[in-house]
C-alpha atoms as a PDB file:
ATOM      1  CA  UNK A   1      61.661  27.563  94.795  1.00  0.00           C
ATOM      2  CA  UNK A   2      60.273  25.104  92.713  1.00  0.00           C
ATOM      3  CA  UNK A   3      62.307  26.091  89.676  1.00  0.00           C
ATOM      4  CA  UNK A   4      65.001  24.733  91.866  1.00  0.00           C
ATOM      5  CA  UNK A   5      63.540  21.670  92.828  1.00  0.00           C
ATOM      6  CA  UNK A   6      62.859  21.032  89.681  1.00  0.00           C
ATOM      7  CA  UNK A   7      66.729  21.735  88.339  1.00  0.00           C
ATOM      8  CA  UNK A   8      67.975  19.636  91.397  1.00  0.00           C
ATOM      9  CA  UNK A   9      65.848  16.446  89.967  1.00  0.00           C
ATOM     10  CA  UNK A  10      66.723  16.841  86.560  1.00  0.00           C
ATOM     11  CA  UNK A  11      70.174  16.648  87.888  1.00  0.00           C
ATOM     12  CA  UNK A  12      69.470  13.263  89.670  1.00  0.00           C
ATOM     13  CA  UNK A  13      67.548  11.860  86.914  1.00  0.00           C
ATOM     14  CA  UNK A  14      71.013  12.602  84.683  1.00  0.00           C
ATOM     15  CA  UNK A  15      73.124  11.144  87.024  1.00  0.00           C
ATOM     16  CA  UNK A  16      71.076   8.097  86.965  1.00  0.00           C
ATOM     17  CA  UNK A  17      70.691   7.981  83.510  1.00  0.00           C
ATOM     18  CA  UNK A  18      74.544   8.510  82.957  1.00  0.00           C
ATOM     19  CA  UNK A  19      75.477   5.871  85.610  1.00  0.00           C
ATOM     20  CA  UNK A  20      76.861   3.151  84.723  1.00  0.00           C
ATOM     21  CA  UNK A  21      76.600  -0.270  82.841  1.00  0.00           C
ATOM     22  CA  UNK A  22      78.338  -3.995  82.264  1.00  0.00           C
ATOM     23  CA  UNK A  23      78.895  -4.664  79.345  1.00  0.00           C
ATOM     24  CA  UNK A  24      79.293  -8.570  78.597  1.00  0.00           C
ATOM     25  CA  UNK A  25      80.846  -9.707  75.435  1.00  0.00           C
ATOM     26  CA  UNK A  26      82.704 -13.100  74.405  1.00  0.00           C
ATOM     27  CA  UNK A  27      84.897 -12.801  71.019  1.00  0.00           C
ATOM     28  CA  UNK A  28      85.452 -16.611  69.815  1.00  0.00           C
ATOM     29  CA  UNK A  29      88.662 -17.076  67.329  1.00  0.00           C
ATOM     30  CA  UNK A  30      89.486 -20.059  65.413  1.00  0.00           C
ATOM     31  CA  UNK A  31      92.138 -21.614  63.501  1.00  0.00           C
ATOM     32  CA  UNK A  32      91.868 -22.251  60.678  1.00  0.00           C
ATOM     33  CA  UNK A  33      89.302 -18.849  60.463  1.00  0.00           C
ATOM     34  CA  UNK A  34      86.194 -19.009  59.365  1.00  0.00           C
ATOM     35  CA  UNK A  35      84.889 -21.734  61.090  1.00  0.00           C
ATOM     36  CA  UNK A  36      81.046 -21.605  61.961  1.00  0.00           C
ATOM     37  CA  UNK A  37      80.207 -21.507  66.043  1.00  0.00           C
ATOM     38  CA  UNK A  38      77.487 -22.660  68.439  1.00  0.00           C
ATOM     39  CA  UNK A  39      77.192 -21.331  71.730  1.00  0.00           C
ATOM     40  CA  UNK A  40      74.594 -23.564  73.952  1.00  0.00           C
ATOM     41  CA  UNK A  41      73.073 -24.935  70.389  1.00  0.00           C
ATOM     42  CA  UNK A  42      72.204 -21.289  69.029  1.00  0.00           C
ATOM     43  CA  UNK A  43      74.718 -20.115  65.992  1.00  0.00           C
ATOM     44  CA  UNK A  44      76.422 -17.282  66.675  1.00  0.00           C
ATOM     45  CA  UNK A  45      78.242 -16.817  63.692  1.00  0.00           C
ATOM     46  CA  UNK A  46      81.498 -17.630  62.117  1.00  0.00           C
ATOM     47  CA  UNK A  47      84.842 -16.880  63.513  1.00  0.00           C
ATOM     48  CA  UNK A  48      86.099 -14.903  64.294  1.00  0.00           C
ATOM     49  CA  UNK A  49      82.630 -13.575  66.382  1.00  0.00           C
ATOM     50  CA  UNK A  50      82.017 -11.311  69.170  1.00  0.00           C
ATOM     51  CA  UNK A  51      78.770 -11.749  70.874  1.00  0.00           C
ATOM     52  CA  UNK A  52      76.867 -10.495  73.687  1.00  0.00           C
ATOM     53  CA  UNK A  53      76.452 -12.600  77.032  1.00  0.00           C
ATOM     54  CA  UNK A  54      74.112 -12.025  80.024  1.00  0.00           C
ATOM     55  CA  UNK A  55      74.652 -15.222  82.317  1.00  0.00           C
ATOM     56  CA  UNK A  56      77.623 -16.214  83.510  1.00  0.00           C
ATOM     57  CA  UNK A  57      78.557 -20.717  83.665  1.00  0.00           C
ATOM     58  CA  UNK A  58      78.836 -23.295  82.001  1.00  0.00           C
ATOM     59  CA  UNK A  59      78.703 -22.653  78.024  1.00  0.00           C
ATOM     60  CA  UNK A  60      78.530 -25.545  74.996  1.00  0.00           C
ATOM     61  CA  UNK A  61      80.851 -24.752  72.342  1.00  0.00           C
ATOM     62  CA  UNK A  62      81.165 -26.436  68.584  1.00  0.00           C
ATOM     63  CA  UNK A  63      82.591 -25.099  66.162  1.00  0.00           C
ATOM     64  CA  UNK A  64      82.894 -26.666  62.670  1.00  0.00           C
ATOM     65  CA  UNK A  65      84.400 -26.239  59.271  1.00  0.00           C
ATOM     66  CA  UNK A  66      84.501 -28.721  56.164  1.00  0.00           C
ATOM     67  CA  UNK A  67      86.977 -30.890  55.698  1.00  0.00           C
ATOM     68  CA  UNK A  68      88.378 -30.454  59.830  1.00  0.00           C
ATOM     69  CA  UNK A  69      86.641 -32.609  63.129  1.00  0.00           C
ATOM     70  CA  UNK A  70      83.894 -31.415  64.459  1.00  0.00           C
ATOM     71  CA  UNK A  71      84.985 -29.558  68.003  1.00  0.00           C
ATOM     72  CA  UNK A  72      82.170 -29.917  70.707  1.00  0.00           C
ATOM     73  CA  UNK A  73      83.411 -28.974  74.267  1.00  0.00           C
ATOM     74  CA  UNK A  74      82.317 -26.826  77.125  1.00  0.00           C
ATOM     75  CA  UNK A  75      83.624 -23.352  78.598  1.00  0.00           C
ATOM     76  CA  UNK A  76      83.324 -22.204  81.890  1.00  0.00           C
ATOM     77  CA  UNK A  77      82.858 -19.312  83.171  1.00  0.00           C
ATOM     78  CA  UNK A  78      83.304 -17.851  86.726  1.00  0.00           C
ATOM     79  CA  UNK A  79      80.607 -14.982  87.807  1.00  0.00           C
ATOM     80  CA  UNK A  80      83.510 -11.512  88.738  1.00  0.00           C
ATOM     81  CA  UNK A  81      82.903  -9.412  91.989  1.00  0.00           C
ATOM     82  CA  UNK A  82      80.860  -6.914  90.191  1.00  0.00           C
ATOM     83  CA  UNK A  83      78.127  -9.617  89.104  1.00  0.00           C
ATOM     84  CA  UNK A  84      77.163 -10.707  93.728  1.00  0.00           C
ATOM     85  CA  UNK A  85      74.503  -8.949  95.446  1.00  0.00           C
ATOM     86  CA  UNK A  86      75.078  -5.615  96.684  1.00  0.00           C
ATOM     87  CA  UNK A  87      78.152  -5.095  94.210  1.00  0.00           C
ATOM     88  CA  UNK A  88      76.221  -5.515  91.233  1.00  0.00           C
ATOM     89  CA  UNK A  89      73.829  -2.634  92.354  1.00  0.00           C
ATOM     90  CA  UNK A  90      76.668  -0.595  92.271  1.00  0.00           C
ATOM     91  CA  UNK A  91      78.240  -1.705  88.926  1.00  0.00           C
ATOM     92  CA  UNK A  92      74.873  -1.443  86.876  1.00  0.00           C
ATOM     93  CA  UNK A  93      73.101   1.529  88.899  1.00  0.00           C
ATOM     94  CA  UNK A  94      75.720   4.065  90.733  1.00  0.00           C
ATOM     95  CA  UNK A  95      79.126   3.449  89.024  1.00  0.00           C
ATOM     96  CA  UNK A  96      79.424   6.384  86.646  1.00  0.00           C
ATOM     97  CA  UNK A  97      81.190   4.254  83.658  1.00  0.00           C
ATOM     98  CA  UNK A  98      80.493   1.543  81.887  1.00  0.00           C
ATOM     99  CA  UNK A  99      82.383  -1.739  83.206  1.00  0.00           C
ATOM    100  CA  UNK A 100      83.465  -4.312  79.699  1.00  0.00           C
ATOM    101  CA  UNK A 101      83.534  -8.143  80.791  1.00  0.00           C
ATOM    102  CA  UNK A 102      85.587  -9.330  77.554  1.00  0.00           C
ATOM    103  CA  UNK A 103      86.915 -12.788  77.069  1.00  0.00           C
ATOM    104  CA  UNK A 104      88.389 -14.363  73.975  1.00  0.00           C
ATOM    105  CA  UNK A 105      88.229 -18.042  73.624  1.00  0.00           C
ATOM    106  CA  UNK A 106      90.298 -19.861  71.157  1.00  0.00           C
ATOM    107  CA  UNK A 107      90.070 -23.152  69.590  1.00  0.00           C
ATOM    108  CA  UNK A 108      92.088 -25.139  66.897  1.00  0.00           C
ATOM    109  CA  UNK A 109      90.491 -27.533  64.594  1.00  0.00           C
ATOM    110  CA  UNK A 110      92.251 -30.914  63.741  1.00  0.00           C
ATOM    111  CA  UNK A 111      92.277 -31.814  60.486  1.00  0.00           C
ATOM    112  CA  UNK A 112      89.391 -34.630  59.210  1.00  0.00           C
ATOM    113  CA  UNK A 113      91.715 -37.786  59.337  1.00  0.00           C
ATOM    114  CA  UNK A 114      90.273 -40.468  57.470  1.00  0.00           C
ATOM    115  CA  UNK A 115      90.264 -44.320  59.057  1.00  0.00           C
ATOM    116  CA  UNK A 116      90.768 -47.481  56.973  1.00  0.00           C
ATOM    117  CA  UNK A 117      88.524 -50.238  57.365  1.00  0.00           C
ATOM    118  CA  UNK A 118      91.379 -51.833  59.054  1.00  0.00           C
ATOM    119  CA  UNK A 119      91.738 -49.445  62.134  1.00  0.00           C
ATOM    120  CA  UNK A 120      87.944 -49.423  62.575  1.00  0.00           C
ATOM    121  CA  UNK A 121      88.020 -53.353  63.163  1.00  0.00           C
ATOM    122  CA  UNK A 122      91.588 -53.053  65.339  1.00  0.00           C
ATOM    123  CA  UNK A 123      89.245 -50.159  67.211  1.00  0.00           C
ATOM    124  CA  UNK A 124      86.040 -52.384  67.630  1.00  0.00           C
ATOM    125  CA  UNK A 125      88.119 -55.433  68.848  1.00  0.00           C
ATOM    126  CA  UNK A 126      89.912 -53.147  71.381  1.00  0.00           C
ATOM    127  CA  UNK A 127      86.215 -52.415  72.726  1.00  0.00           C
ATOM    128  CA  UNK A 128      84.816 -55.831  72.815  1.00  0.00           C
ATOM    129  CA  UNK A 129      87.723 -57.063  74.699  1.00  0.00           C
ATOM    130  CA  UNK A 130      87.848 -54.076  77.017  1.00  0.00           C
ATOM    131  CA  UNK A 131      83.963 -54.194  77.638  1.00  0.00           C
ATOM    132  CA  UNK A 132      83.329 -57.600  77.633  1.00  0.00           C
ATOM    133  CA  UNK A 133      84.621 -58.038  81.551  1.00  0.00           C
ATOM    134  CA  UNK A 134      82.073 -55.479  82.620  1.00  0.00           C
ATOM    135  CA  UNK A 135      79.507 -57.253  80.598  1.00  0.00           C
ATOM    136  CA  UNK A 136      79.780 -60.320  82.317  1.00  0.00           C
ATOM    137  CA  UNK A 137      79.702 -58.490  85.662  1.00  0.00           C
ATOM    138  CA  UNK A 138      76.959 -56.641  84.299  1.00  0.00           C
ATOM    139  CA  UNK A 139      74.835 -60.014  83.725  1.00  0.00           C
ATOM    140  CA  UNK A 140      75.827 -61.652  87.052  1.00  0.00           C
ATOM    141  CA  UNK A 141      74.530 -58.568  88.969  1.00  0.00           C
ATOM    142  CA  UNK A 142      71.290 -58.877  86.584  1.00  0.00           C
ATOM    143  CA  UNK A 143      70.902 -63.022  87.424  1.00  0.00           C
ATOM    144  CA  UNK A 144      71.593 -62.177  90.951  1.00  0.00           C
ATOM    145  CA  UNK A 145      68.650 -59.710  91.321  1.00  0.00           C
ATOM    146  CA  UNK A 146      66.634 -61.842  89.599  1.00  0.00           C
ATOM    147  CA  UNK A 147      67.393 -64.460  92.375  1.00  0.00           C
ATOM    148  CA  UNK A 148      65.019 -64.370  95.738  1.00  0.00           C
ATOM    149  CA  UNK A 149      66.793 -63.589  98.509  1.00  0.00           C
ATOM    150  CA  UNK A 150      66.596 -65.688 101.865  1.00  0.00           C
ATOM    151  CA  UNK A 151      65.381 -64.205 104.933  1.00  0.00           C
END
């Protein structure tokens, strides 16, 4: 009798330990190749990289490479059925295989362009005239705080 019980619990313990998983990977690719990646301000690597994820959001990508612009941008990432209370009991504990959450993510680098002295000036003029409206709005708002008001 107890022989059995104790076949009938290895059994469970099996199943349990055989149930399933989620595995969560991202694989970044670049062109040009070889370009060196932050996720969230950790390096991960160079591309192309696969890495493992737990959380699901909002990630920070930048990816670099000499002599191309800096890329800094975000990724989002929506949470799949599988990952909401009770489903995710199910996918991690009593599904018998293991579930892959994959994603690839590609980015293209622009090549560095270099800016005469010429377009920087053109560039800061464009801003001054641009921003100096909401300046003057900004100072009027600033005197007129300053002001007491009647009561």
């Amino acid at each position: 009798m107890r022989f059995n019980i104790l076949i009938k619990l290895t059994c469970f313990a099996g199943i349990f330990a055989a149930a399933g998983c989620v595995e969560r990977k991202i694989t970044i690719i670049t062109d040009p190749a070889d370009a060196r990646v932050w996720l969230n301000d950790e390096e991960v690597g160079n591309a192309p990289v696969t890495v493992a994820f737990k959380w699901y959001g909002d990630y920070r990508v930048r990816v670099e490479k000499p002599g191309y612009q800096t890329l800094n941008t975000h990724q989002p990432m929506k949470r799949p059925l599988h990952d909401y209370v009770p489903f995710d009991f199910f996918a991690e504990v009593l599904w018998p295989g293991k579930i892959v959450d994959s994603y690839t993510w590609n980015y293209t680098l622009e090549p560095w362009k270099t800016v005469s002295n010429q377009e920087l000036i053109d560039a800061a003029q464009q801003a001054k005239q641009t921003f100096s409206g909401e300046i003057e709005t900004a100072k009027q708002q600033i005197e007129a705080e300053k002001t007491p008001q009647k009561k």
